[in-house]
Protein backbone atom coordinates (compact mmCIF):
# COMPACT_ATOMS: atom_id res chain seq x y z
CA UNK A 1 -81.69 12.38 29.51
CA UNK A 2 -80.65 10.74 32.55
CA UNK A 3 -84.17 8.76 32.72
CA UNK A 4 -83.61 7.30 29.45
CA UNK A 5 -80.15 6.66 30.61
CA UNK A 6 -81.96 4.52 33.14
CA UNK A 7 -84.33 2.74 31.16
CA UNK A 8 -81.40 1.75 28.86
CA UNK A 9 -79.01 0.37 31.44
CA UNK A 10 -82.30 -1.56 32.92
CA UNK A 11 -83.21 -2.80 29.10
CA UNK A 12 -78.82 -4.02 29.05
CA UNK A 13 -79.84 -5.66 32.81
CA UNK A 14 -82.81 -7.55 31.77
CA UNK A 15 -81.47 -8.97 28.06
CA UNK A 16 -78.11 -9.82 30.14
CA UNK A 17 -80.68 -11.81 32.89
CA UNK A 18 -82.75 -13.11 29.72
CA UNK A 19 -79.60 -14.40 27.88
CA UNK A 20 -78.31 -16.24 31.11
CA UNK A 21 -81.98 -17.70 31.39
CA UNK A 22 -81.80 -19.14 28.01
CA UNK A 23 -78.12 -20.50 28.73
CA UNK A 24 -79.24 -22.12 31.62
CA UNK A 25 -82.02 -23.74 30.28
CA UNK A 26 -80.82 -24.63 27.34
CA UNK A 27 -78.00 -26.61 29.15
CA UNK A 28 -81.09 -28.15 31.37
CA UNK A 29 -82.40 -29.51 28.40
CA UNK A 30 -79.12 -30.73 26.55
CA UNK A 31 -78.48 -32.57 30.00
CA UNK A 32 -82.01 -33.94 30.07
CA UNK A 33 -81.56 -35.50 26.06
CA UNK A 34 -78.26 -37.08 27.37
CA UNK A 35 -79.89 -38.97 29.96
CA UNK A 36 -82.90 -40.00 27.79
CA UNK A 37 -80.44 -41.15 25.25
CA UNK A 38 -78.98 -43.98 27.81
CA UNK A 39 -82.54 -44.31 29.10
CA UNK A 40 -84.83 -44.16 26.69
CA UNK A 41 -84.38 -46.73 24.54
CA UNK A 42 -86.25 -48.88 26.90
CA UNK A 43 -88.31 -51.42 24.06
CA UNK A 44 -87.35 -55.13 24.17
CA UNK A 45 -86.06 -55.98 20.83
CA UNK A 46 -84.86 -59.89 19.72
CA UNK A 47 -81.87 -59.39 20.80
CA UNK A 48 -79.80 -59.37 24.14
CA UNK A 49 -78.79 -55.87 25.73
CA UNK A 50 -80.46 -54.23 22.55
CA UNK A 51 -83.67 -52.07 23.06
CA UNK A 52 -85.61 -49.77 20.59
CA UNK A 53 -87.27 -46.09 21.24
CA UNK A 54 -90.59 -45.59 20.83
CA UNK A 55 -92.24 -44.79 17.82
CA UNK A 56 -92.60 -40.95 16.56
CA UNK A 57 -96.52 -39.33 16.75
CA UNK A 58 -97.65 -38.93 13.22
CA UNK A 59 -96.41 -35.50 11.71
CA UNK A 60 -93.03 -35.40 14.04
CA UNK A 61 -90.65 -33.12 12.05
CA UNK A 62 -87.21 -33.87 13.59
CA UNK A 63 -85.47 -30.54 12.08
CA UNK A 64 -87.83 -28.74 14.09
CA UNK A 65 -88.54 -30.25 17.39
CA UNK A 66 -86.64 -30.01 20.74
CA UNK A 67 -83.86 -31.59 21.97
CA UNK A 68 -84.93 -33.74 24.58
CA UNK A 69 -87.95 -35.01 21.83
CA UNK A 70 -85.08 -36.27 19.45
CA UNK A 71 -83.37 -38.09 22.48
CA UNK A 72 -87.12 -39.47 23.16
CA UNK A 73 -88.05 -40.84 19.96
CA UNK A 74 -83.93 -41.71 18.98
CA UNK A 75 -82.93 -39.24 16.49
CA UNK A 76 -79.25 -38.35 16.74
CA UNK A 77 -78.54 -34.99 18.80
CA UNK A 78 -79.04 -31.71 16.77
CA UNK A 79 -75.04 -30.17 16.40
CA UNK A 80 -74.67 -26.55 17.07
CA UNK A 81 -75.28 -24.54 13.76
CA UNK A 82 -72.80 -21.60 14.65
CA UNK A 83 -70.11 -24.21 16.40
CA UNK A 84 -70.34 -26.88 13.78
CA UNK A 85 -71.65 -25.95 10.54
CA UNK A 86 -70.71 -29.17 8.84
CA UNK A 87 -71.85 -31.30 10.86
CA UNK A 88 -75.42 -29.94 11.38
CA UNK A 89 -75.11 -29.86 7.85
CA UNK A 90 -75.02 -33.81 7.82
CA UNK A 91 -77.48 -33.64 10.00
CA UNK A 92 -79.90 -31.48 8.69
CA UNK A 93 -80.05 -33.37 5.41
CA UNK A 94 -80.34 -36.50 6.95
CA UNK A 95 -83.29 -35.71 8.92
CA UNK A 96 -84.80 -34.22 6.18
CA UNK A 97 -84.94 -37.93 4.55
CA UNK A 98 -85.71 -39.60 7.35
CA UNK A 99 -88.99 -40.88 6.22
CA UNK A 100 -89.83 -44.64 7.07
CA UNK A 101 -88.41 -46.35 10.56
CA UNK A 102 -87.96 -49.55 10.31
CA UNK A 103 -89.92 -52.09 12.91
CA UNK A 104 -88.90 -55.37 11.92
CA UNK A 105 -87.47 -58.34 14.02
CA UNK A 106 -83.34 -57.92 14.56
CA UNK A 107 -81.64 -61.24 13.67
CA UNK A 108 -78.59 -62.19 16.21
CA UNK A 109 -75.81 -62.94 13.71
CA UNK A 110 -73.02 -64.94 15.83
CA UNK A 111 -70.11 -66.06 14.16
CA UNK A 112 -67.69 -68.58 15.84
CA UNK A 113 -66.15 -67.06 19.16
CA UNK A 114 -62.58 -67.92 18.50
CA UNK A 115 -62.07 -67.72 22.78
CA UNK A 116 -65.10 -64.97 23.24
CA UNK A 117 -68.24 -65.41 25.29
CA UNK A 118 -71.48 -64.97 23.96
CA UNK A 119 -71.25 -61.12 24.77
CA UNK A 120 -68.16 -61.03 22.37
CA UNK A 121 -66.15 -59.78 25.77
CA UNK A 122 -62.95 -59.68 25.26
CA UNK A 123 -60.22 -57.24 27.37
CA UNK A 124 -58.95 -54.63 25.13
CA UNK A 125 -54.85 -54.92 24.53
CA UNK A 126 -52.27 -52.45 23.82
CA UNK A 127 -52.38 -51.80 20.04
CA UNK A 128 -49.45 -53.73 17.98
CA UNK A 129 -46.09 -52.01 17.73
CA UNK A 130 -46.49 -50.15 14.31
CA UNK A 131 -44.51 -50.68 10.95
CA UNK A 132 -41.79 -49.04 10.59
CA UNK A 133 -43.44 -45.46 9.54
CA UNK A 134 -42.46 -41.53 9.94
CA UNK A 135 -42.76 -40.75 13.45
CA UNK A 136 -43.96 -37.42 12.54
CA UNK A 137 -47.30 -38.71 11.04
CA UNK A 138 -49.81 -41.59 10.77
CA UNK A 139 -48.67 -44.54 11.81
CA UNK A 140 -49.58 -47.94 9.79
CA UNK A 141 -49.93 -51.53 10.39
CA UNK A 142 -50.87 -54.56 8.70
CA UNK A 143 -53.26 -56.98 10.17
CA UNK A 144 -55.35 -60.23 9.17
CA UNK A 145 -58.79 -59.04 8.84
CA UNK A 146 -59.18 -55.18 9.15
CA UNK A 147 -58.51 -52.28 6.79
CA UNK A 148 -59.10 -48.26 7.54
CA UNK A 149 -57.86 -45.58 9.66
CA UNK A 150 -58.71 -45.96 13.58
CA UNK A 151 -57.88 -42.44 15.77
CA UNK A 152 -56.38 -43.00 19.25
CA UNK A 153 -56.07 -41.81 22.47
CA UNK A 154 -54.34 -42.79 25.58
CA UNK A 155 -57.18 -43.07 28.07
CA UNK A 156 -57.56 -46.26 30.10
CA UNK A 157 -61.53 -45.82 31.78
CA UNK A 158 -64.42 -43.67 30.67
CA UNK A 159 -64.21 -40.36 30.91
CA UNK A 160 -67.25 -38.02 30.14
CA UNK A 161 -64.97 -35.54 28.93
CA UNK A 162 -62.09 -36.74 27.06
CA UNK A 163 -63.31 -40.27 25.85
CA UNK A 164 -64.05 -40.79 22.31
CA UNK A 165 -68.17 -39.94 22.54
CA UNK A 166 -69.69 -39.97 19.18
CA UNK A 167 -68.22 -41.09 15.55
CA UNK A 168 -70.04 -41.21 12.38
CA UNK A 169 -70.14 -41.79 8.14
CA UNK A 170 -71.93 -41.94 5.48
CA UNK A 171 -70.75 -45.37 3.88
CA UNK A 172 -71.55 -46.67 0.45
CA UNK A 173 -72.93 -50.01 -0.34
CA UNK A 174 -70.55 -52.02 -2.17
CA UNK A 175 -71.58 -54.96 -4.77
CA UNK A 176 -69.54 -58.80 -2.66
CA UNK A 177 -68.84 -61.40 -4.77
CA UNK A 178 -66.25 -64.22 -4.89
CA UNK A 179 -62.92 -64.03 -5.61
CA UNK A 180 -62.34 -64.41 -9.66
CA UNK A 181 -61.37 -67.94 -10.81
CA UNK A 182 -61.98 -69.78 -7.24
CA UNK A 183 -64.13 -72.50 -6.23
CA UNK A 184 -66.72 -70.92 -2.87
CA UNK A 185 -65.26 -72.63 -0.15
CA UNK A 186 -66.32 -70.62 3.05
CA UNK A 187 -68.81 -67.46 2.83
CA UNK A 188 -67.32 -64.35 1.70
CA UNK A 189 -68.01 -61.38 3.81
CA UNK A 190 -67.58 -57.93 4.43
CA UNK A 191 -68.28 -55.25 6.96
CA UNK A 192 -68.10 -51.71 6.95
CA UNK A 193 -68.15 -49.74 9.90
CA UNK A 194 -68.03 -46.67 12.25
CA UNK A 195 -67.81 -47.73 15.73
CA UNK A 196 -65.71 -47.38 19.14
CA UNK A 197 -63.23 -48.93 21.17
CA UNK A 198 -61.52 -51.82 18.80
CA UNK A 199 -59.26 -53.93 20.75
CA UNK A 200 -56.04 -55.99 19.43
CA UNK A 201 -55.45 -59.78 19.69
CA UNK A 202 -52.24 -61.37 18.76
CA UNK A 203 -52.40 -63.49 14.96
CA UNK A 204 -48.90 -65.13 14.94
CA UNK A 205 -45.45 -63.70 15.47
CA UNK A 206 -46.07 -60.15 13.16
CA UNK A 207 -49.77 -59.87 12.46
CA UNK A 208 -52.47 -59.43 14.48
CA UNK A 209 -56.64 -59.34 14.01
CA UNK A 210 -58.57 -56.57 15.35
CA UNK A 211 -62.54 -57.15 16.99
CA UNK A 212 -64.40 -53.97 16.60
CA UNK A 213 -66.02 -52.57 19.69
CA UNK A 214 -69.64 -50.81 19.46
CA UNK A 215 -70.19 -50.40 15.37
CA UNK A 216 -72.71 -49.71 12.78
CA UNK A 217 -72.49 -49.99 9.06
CA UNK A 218 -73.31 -51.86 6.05
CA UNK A 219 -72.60 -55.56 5.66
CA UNK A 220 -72.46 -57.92 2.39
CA UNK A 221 -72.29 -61.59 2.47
CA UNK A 222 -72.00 -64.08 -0.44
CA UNK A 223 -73.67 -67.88 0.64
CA UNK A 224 -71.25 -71.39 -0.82
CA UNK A 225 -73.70 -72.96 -2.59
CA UNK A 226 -73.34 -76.84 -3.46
CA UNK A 227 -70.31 -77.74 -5.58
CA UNK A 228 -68.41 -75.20 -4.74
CA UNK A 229 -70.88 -72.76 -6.28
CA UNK A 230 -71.35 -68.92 -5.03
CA UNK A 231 -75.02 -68.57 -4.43
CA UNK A 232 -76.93 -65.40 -4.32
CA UNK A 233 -75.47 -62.33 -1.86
CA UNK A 234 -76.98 -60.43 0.11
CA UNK A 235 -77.03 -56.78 2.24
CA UNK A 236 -78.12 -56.11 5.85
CA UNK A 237 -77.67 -52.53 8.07
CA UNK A 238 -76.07 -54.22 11.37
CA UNK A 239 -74.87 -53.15 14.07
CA UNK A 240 -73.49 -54.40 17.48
CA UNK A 241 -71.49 -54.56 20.25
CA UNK A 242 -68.20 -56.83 19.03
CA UNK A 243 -70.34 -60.11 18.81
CA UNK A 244 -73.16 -60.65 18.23
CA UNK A 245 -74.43 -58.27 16.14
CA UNK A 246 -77.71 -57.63 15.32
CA UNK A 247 -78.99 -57.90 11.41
CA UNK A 248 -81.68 -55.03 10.83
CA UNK A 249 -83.14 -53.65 7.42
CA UNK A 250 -81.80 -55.08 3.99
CA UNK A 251 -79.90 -52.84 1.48
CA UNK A 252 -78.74 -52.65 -2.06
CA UNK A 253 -75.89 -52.41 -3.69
CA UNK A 254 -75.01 -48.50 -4.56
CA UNK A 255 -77.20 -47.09 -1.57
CA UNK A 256 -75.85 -44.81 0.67
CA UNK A 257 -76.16 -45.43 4.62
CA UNK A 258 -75.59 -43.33 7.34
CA UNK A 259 -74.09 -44.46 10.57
CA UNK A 260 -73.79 -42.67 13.66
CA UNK A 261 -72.55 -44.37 16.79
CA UNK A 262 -72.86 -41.89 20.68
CA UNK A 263 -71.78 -43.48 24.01
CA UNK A 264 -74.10 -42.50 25.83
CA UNK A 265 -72.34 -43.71 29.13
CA UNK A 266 -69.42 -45.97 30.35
CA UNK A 267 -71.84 -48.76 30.21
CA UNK A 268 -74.32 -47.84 27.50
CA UNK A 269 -74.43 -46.82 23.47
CA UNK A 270 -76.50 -45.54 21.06
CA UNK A 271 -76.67 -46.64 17.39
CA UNK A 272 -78.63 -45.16 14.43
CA UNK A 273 -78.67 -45.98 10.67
CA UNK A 274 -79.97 -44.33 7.64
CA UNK A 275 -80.68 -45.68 4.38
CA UNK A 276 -80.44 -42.20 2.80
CA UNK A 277 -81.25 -44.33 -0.79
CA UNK A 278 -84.52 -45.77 0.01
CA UNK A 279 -84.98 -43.28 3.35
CA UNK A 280 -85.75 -46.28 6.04
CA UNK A 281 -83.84 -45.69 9.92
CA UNK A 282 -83.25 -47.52 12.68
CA UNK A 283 -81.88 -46.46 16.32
CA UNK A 284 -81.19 -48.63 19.23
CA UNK A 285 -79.68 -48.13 23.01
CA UNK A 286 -76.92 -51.05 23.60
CA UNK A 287 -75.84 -52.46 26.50
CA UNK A 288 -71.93 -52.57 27.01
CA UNK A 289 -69.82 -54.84 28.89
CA UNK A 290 -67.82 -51.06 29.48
CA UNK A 291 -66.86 -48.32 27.15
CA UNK A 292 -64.14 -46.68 27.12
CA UNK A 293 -63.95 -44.30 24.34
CA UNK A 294 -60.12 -45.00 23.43
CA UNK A 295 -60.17 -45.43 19.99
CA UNK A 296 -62.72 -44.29 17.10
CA UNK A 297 -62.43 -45.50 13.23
CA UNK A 298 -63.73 -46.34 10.15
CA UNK A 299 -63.51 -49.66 8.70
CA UNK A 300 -63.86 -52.46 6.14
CA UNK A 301 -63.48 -55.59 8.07
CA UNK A 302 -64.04 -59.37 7.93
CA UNK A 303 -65.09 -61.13 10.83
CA UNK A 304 -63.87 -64.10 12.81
CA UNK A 305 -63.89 -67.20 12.29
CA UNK A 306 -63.79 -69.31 9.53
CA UNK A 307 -61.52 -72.43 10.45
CA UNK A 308 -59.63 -72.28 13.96
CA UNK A 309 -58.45 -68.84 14.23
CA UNK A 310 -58.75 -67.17 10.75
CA UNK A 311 -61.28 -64.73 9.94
CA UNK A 312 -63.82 -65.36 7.24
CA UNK A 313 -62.38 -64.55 3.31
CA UNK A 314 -63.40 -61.23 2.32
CA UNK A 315 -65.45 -60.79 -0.49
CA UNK A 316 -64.18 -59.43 -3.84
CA UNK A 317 -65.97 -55.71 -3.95
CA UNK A 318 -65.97 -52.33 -6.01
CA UNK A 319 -64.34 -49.42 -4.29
CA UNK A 320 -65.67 -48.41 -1.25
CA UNK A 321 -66.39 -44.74 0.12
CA UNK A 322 -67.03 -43.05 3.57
CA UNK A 323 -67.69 -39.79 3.61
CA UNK A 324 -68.61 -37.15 6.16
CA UNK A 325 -66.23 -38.76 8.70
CA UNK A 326 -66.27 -37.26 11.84
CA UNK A 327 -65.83 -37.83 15.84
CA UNK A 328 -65.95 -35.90 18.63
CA UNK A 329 -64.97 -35.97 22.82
CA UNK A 330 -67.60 -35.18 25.30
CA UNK A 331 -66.34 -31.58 25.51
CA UNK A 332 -67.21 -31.51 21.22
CA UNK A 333 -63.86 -31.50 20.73
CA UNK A 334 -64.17 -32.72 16.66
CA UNK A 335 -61.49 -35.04 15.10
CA UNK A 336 -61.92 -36.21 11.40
CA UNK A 337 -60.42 -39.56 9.07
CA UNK A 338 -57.77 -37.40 7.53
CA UNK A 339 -55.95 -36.75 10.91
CA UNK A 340 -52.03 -36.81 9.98
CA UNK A 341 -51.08 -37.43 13.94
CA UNK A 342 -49.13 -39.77 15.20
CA UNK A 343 -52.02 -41.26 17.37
CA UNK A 344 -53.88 -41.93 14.06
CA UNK A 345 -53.45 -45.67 12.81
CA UNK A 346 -54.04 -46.72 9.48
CA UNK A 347 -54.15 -50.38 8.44
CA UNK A 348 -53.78 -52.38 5.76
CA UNK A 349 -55.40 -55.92 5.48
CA UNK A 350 -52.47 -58.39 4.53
CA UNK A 351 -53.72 -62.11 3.80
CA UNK A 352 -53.49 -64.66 6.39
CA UNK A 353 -51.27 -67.51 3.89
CA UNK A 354 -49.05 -64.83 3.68
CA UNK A 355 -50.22 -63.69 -0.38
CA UNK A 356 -50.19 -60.58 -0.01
CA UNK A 357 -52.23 -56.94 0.67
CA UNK A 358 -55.94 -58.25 0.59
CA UNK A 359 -57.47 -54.52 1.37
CA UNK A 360 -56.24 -50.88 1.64
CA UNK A 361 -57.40 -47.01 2.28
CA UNK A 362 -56.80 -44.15 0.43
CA UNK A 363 -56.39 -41.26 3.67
CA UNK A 364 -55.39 -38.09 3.30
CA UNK A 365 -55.99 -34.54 4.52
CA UNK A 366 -57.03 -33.08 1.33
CA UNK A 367 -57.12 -34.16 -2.22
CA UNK A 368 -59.37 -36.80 -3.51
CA UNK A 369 -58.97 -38.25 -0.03
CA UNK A 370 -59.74 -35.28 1.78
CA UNK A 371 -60.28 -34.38 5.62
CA UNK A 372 -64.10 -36.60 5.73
CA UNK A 373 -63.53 -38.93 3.20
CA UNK A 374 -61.94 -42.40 2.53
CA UNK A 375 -61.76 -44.72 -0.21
CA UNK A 376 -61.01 -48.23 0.01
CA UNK A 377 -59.85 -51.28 -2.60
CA UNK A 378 -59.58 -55.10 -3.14
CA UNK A 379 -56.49 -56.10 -4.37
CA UNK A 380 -55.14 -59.71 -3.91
CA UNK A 381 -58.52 -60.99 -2.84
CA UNK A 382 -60.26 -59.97 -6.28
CA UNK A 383 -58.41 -63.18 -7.42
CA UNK A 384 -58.01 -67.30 -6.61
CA UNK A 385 -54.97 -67.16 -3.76
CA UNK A 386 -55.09 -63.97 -1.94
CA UNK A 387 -58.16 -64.58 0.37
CA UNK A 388 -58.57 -64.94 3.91
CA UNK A 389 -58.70 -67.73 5.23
C-alpha cells in the first residue's frame, strides 16, 4: 500500500514537472512568433517601409502548424481556444479559406498631404471636446471626413502591456457611386477600415478631420470622367500607415474581407487581409514613424484632400457592415465595437458646406447592432448638395 502510495505521489511529481515543461515552452515559442512577426517580414515590396513574408511550402495547413511557423510565413497568431472561443472561431474559419496569397506589385496611392510629409507623419492631438452627450456612456462627435466608433485609452508612449495591440473585422464590400442628380466633379471615395492610433487635426472653429493611423480595409473609388461624367469604379484591399497607403489585390462589390491589424512593436506593424469571397490574402510588416496603441476603431472614411483642406466627397454607397469586431491589449485583455464606456467615441460624418450628416453608425451592445457588429449609412451624400468637399 504504501509503495503504490509512492509511485502515485511520484506519477502527481512528474505530470506537475511535465505541465510546467509545456508552460514554459509554450511561452518560449509564443515569445519567439512575436519577434518573427516584427522581423520576419523581411521581403522588399514597391513600397517604402512595407515588406512581405515569405511564401508558404506547398501543402502548409495553417490550422495545424506551430506558432512560430504562422509568424514565419505571416498568418495572424492562433487565439487561445479555451480563453477566447470567438475569436479562434474567426480565426479558424478564416484559415480554413485561406487558399491563394496574393504576389502582385503594391501600388503607393498618395493623396495630397494637406501639411504631411511623404510618411503621412503627423503628431497625434488630444481628441476634440465631445458633443454634448451622457457622461455615463459613449461619447459622440461630428467631424468632416470620418464615421464609426474609435475605443480610447489614455496612454501617451508604447506600452507592451496596456497599448492597444491587435484590432480586427470582417468588412463588407460596398457598391461607390456618385451622388444622385450631380455632375462628377472630384473622385468619389471611400475607405473602410480597422486600424490603430487615429490622430485629430483641427477643421474650423467646431469640426475637425481625423487621419487614420496603421489601417487595413476595403476601399472604393469612382474616376470624373470628361464632362462631368462618372466613369467606371473600382475596388482595391489597401492598407497603410496614414499616407501613403499601399493598393494590393482588387475586390468586388458584395465580398467579404477580413482585416486584422497587430503592432508588433512601438516602431513596427503587421497587416493581413482576406478576401474570404474569392479566398486570396495578403500580409505585410510596416514600418512606423511610432506606435502608440492609444486608440483602436472601425471606420468608413474619406481621405484628404480634394481642394485646400477638404477631404475628397464620399461616394454614395449601400449599407455597410463590420462584423466580428474585436481588439485586444498586450496582456489579451479583449474590447469589442459595442463598448458603452465613456472612453468609446462614436462619430458621425457631418458635410464640410455645412449640409448636413453625410455618414453615420448604427452601435450598440446587443440588438441588430450587437457587441461585434456595426452598420453604417449614406444619408445627405446619396444626393446633389450634401458631399464633401
Amino acid at each position: 500500500m504504501h509503495i503504490q502510495d509512492k509511485f502515485a505521489k511520484l506519477a502527481v511529481v512528474m505530470m506537475g514537472s511535465l505541465l510546467v515543461s509545456i508552460s514554459t515552452l509554450a511561452r518560449a515559442e509564443g515569445n519567439e512568433a512575436k519577434a518573427i512577426y516584427a522581423t520576419g517580414g523581411n521581403l522588399p515590396t514597391s513600397v517604402l517601409g512595407v515588406r512581405a513574408y515569405a511564401e508558404p511550402p506547398k501543402g502548409f495547413n495553417p490550422l495545424t502548424t506551430s506558432d512560430v511557423e504562422l509568424a514565419t510565413y505571416g498568418f495572424p497568431p492562433r487565439p487561445d481556444k479555451q480563453v477566447d472561443p470567438d475569436r479562434y472561431g474567426w480565426w479558424e474559419r478564416a484559415m480554413g479559406l485561406a487558399k491563394t496569397r496574393w504576389n502582385g506589385e503594391l501600388e503607393p496611392v498618395t493623396l495630397l498631404s494637406n501639411g504631411r510629409n511623404e510618411r503621412g507623419t503627423m503628431p497625434a492631438i488630444s481628441s476634440p471636446a465631445p458633443e454634448d452627450t451622457p457622461q455615463n456612456g459613449p461619447q459622440y462627435q461630428m467631424n468632416v471626413n470620418a464615421a464609426g466608433v474609435i475605443l480610447t485609452n489614455k496612454l501617451t508612449k508604447y506600452n507592451a502591456k496596456s497599448s492597444f495591440v491587435q484590432v480586427e473585422s470582417i468588412i463588407s464590400v460596398s457598391r461607390v457611386q456618385a451622388p444622385f442628380s450631380s455632375s462628377c466633379t472630384y473622385d468619389y471615395k471611400e475607405f473602410s477600415f480597422a486600424g490603430f492610433d487615429s490622430a485629430w487635426a483641427s477643421f474650423s472653429d467646431d469640426l475637425y478631420s481625423l487621419s487614420p493611423g496603421l489601417q487595413d480595409g476595403v476601399y472604393g473609388d469612382v474616376p470624373c470622367g470628361s464632362g462631368g461624367v462618372a466613369g467606371t469604379p473600382f475596388y482595391y484591399a489597401e492598407f497603410g500607415w496614414m499616407y501613403p497607403l499601399s493598393r494590393a489585390f482588387a475586390v468586388n462589390p458584395g465580398d467579404v474581407v477580413w482585416a486584422f491589424v497587430q503592432a508588433t512593436s512601438a516602431s513596427t506593424g503587421y497587416v493581413y487581409l482576406e478576401d474570404f469571397t474569392t479566398q486570396v490574402y495578403a500580409s505585410y510588416s510596416i514600418s512606423t514613424p511610432g506606435l502608440v496603441g492609444h486608440n483602436v476603431g472601425w471606420l468608413v472614411f474619406t481621405p484628404c484632400c480634394a481642394t485646400g483642406s477638404d477631404p475628397f466627397p464620399l461616394a454614395n454607397t449601400a449599407s455597410i457592415f463590420f462584423d466580428e469586431a474585436s481588439a485586444a491589449t498586450g496582456i489579451n485583455s479583449g474590447f469589442d465595437a459595442g463598448s458603452q464606456a465613456t472612453s468609446t467615441m462614436i462619430l458621425t460624418m457631418f458635410d464640410a458646406g455645412g449640409f448636413g450628416e453625410t455618414e453615420f453608425v448604427n452601435q450598440g451592445s446587443g440588438g441588430n447592432e450587437g457587441k461585434y457588429a456595426l452598420s453604417f449609412q449614406t444619408t445627405g451624400c446619396a444626393y446633389e448638395g450634401g458631399c464633401n468637399p
